[in-house]
Each structure stands twice: as structure tokens, then as C-alpha cells.
PDB file of N, CA and C in Angstrom:
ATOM      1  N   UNK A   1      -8.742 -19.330  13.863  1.00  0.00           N
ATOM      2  CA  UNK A   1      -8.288 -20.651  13.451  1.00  0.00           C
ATOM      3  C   UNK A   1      -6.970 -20.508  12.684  1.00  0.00           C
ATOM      4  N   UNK A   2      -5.868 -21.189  12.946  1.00  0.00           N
ATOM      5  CA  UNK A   2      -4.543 -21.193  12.487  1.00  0.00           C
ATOM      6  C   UNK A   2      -4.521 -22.263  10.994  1.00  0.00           C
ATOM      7  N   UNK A   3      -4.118 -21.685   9.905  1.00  0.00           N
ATOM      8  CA  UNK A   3      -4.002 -21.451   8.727  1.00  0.00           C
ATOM      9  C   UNK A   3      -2.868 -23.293   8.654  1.00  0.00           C
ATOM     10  N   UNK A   4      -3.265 -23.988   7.965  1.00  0.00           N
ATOM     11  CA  UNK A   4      -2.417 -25.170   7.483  1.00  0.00           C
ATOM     12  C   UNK A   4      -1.401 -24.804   6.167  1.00  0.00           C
ATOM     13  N   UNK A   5      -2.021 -24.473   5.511  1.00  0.00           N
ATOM     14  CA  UNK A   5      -1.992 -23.728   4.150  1.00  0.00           C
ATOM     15  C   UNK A   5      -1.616 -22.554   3.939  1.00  0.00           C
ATOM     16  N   UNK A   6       0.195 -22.325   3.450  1.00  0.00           N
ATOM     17  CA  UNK A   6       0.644 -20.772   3.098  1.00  0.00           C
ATOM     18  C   UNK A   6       1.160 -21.012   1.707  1.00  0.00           C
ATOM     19  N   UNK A   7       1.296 -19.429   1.143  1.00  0.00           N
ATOM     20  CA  UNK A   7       1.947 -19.729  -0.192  1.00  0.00           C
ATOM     21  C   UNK A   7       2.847 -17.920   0.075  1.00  0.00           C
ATOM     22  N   UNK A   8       3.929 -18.393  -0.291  1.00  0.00           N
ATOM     23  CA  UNK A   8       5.387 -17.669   0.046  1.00  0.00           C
ATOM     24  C   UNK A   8       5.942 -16.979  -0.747  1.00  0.00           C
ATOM     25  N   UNK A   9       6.463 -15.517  -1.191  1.00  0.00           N
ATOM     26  CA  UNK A   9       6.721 -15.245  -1.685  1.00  0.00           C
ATOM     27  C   UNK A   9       7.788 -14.277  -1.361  1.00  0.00           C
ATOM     28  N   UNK A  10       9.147 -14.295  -2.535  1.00  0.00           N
ATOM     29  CA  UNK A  10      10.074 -13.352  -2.093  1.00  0.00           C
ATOM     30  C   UNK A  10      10.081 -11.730  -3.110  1.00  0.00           C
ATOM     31  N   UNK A  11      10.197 -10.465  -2.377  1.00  0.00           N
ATOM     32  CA  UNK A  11      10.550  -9.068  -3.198  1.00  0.00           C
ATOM     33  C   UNK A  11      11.648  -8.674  -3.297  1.00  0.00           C
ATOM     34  N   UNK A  12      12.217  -8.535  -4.026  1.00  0.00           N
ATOM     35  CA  UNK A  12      13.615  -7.712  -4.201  1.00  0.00           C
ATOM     36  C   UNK A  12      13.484  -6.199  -4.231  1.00  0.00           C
ATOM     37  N   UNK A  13      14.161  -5.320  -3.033  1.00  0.00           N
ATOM     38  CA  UNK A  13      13.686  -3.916  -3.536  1.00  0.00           C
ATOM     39  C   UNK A  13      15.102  -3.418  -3.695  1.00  0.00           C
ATOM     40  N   UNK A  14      15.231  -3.076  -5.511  1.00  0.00           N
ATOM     41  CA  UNK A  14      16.321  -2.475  -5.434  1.00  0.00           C
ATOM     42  C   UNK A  14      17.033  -1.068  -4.916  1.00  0.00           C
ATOM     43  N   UNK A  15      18.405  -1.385  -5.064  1.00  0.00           N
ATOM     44  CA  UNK A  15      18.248   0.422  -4.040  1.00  0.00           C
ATOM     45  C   UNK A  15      18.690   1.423  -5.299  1.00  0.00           C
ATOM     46  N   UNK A  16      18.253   2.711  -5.094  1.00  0.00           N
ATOM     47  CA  UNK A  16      18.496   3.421  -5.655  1.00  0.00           C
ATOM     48  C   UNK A  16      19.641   4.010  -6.358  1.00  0.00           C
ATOM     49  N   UNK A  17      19.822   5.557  -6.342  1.00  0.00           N
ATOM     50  CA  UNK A  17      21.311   5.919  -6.832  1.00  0.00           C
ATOM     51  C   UNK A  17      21.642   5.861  -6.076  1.00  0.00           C
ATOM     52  N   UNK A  18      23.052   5.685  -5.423  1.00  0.00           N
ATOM     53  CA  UNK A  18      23.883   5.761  -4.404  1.00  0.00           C
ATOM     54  C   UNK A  18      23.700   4.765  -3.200  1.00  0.00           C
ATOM     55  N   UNK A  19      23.137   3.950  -4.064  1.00  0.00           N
ATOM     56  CA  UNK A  19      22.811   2.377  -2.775  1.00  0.00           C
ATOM     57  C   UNK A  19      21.771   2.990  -1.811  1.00  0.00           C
ATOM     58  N   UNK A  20      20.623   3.986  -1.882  1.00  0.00           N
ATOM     59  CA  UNK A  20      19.729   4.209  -0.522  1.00  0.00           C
ATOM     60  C   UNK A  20      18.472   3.560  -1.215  1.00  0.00           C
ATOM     61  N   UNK A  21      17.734   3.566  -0.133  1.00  0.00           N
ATOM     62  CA  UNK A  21      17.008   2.882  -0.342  1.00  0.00           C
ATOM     63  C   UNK A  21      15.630   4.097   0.060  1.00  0.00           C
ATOM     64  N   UNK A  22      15.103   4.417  -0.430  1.00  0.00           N
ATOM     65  CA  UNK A  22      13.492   5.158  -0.373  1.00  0.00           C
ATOM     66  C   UNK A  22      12.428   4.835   0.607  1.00  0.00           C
ATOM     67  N   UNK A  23      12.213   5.203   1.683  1.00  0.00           N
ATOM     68  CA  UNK A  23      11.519   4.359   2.764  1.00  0.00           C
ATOM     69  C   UNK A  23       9.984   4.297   2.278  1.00  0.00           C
ATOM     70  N   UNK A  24       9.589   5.369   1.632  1.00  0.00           N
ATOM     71  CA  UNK A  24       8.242   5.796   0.636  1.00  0.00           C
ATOM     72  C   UNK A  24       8.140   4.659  -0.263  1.00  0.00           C
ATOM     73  N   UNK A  25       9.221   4.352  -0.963  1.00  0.00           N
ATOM     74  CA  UNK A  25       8.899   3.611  -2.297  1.00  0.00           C
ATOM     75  C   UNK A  25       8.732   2.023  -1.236  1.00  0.00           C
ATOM     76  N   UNK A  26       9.420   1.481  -0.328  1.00  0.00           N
ATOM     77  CA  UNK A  26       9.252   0.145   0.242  1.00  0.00           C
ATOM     78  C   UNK A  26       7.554   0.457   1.190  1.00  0.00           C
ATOM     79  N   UNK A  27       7.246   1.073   1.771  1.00  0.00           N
ATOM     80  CA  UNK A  27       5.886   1.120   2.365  1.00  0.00           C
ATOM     81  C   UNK A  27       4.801   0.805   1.039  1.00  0.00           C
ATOM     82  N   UNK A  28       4.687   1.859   0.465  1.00  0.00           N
ATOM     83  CA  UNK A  28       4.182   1.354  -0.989  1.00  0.00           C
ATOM     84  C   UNK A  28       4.002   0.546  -1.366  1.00  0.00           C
ATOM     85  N   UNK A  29       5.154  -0.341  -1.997  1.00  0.00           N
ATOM     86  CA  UNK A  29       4.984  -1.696  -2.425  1.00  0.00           C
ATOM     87  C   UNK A  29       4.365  -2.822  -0.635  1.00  0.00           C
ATOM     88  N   UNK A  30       4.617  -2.614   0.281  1.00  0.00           N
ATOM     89  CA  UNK A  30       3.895  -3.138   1.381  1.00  0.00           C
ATOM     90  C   UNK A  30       2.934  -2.903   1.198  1.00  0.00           C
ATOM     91  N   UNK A  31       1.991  -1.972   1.178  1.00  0.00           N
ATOM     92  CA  UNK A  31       0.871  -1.351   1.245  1.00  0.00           C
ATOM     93  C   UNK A  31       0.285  -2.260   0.243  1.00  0.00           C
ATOM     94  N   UNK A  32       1.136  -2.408  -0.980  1.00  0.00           N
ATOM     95  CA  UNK A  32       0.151  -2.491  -2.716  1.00  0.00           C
ATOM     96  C   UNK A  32       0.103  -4.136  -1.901  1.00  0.00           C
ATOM     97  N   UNK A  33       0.725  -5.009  -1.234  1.00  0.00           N
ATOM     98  CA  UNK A  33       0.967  -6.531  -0.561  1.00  0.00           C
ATOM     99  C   UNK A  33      -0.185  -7.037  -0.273  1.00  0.00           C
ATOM    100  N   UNK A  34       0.282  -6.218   0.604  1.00  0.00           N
ATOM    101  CA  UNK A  34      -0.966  -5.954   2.229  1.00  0.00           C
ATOM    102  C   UNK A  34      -2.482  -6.136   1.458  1.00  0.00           C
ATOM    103  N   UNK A  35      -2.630  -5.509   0.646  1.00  0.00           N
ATOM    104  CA  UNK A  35      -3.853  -5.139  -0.515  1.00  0.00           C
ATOM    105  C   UNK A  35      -4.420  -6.592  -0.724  1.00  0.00           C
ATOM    106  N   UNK A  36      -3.474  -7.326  -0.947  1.00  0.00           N
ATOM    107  CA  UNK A  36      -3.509  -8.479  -1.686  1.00  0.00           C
ATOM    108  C   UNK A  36      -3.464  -9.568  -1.016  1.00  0.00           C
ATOM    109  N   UNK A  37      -3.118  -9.497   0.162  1.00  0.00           N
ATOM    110  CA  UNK A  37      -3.040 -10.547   1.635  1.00  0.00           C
ATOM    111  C   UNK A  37      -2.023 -11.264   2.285  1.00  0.00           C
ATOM    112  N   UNK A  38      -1.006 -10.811   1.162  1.00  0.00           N
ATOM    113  CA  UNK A  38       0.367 -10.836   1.723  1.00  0.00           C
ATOM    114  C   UNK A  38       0.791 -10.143   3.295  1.00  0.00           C
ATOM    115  N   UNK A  39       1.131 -11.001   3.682  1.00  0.00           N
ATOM    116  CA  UNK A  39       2.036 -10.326   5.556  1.00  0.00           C
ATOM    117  C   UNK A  39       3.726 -10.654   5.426  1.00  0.00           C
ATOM    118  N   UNK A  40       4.318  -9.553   5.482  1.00  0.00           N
ATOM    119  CA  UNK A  40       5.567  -9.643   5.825  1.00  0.00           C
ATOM    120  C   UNK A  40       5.882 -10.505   6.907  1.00  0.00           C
ATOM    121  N   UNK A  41       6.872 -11.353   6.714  1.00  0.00           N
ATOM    122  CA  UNK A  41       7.681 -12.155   7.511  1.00  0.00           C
ATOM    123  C   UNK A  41       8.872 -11.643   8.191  1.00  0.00           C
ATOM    124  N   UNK A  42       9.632 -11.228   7.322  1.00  0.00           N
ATOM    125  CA  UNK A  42      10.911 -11.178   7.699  1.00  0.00           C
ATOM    126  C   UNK A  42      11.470 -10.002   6.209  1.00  0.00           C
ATOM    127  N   UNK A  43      12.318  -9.044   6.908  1.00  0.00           N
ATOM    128  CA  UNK A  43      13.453  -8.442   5.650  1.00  0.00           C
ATOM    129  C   UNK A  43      14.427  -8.477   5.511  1.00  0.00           C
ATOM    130  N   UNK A  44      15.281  -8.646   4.752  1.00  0.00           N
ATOM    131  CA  UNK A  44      17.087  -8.921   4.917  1.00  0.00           C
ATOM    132  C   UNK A  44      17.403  -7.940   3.850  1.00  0.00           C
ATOM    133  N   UNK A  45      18.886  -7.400   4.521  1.00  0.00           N
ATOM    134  CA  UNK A  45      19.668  -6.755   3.316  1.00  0.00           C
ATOM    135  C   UNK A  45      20.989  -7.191   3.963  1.00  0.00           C
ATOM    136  N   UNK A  46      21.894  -7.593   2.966  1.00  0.00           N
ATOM    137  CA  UNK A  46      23.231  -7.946   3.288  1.00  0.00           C
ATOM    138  C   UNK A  46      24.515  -7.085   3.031  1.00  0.00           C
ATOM    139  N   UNK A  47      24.274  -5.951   2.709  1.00  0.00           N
ATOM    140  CA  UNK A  47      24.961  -4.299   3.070  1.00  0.00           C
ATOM    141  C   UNK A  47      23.773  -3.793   2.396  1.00  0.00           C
ATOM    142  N   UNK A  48      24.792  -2.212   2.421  1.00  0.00           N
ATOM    143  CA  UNK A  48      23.811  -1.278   1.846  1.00  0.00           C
ATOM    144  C   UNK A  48      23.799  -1.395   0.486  1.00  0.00           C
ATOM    145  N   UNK A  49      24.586  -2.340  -0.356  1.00  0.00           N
ATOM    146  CA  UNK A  49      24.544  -1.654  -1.752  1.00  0.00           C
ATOM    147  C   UNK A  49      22.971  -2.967  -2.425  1.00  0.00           C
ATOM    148  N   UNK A  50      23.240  -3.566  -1.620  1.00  0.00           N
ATOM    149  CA  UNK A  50      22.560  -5.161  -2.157  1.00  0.00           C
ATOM    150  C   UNK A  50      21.222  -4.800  -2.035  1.00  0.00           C
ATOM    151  N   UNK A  51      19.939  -5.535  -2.450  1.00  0.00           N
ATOM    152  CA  UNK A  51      18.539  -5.003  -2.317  1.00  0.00           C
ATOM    153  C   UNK A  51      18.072  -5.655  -1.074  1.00  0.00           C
ATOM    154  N   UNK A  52      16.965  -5.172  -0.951  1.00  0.00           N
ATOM    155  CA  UNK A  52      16.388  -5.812   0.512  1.00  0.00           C
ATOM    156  C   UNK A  52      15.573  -7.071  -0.015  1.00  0.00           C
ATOM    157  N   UNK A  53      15.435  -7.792   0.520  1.00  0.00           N
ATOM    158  CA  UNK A  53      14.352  -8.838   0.589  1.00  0.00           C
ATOM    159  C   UNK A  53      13.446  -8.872   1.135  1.00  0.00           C
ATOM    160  N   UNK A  54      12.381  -9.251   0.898  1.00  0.00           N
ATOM    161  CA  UNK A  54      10.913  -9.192   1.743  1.00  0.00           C
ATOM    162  C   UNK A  54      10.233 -10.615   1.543  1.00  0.00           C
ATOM    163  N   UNK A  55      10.295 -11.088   2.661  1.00  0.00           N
ATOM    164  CA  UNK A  55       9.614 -12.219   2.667  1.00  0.00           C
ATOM    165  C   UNK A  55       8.326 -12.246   3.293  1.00  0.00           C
ATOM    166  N   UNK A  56       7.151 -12.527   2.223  1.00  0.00           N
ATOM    167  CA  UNK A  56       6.077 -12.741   2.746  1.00  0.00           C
ATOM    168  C   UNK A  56       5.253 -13.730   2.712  1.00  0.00           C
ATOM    169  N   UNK A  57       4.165 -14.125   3.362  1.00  0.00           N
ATOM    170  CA  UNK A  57       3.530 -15.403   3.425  1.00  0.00           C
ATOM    171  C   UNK A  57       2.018 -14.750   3.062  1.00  0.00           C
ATOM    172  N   UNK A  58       1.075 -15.901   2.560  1.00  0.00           N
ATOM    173  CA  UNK A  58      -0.340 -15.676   1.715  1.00  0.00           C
ATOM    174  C   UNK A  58      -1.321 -17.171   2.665  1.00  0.00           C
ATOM    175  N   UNK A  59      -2.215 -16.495   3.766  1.00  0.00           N
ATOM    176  CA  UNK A  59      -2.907 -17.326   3.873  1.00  0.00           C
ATOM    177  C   UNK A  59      -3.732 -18.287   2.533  1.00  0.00           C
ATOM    178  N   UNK A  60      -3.722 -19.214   2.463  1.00  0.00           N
ATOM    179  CA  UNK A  60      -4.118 -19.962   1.305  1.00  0.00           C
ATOM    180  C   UNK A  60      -5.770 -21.106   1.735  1.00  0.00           C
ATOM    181  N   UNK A  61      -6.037 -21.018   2.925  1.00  0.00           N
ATOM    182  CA  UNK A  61      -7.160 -21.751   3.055  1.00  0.00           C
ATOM    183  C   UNK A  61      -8.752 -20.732   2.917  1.00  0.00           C
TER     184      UNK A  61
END
């Protein structure tokens, strides 16, 4: 049954020294999400120095 009801939330993952970003440390925080019932939507980064975004959605019914 398809969900009426979401509740949305955005992550900022900052990047490290030298603008990289840790592929370990972003699964992680997915993982700790995921835990919680969060599903990734969508990720954006707008270069390398900027953080990524993670947009996720929370079934709510």
C-alpha cells in the first residue's frame, strides 16, 4: 500500500581535509538512517569542496 504521508529530511555531509569526502563515513551515517526508516531520495554536491546533501523521506503512516 502506497504511503500518503512522508516526513523529509535534509543531511549535510561535510567533506573532509582537502575537500574528500570518506565513502565509510557517508555509508555509516546511511546505515545509522536506514536504522531509523529513513530512504534516501536523492544526493547533490555542487563541486568538490561543498558538502553533499542527502535527501531523505520517512514513511509517516
Amino acid at each position: 500500500m502506497a504511503s500518503d504521508h512522508w516526513s523529509y529530511q535534509v543531511v549535510e555531509i561535510k567533506p573532509g581535509f582537502w575537500g574528500s569526502h570518506k565513502n565509510d563515513h557517508i555509508q555509516e551515517r546511511l546505515n545509522q538512517l536506514g536504522m531509523q526508516g529513513w530512504e534516501l531520495v536523492n544526493a547533490v554536491q555542487a563541486n568538490p569542496l561543498h558538502p553533499i546533501r542527502l535527501f531523505l523521506k520517512k514513511d509517516m503512516s
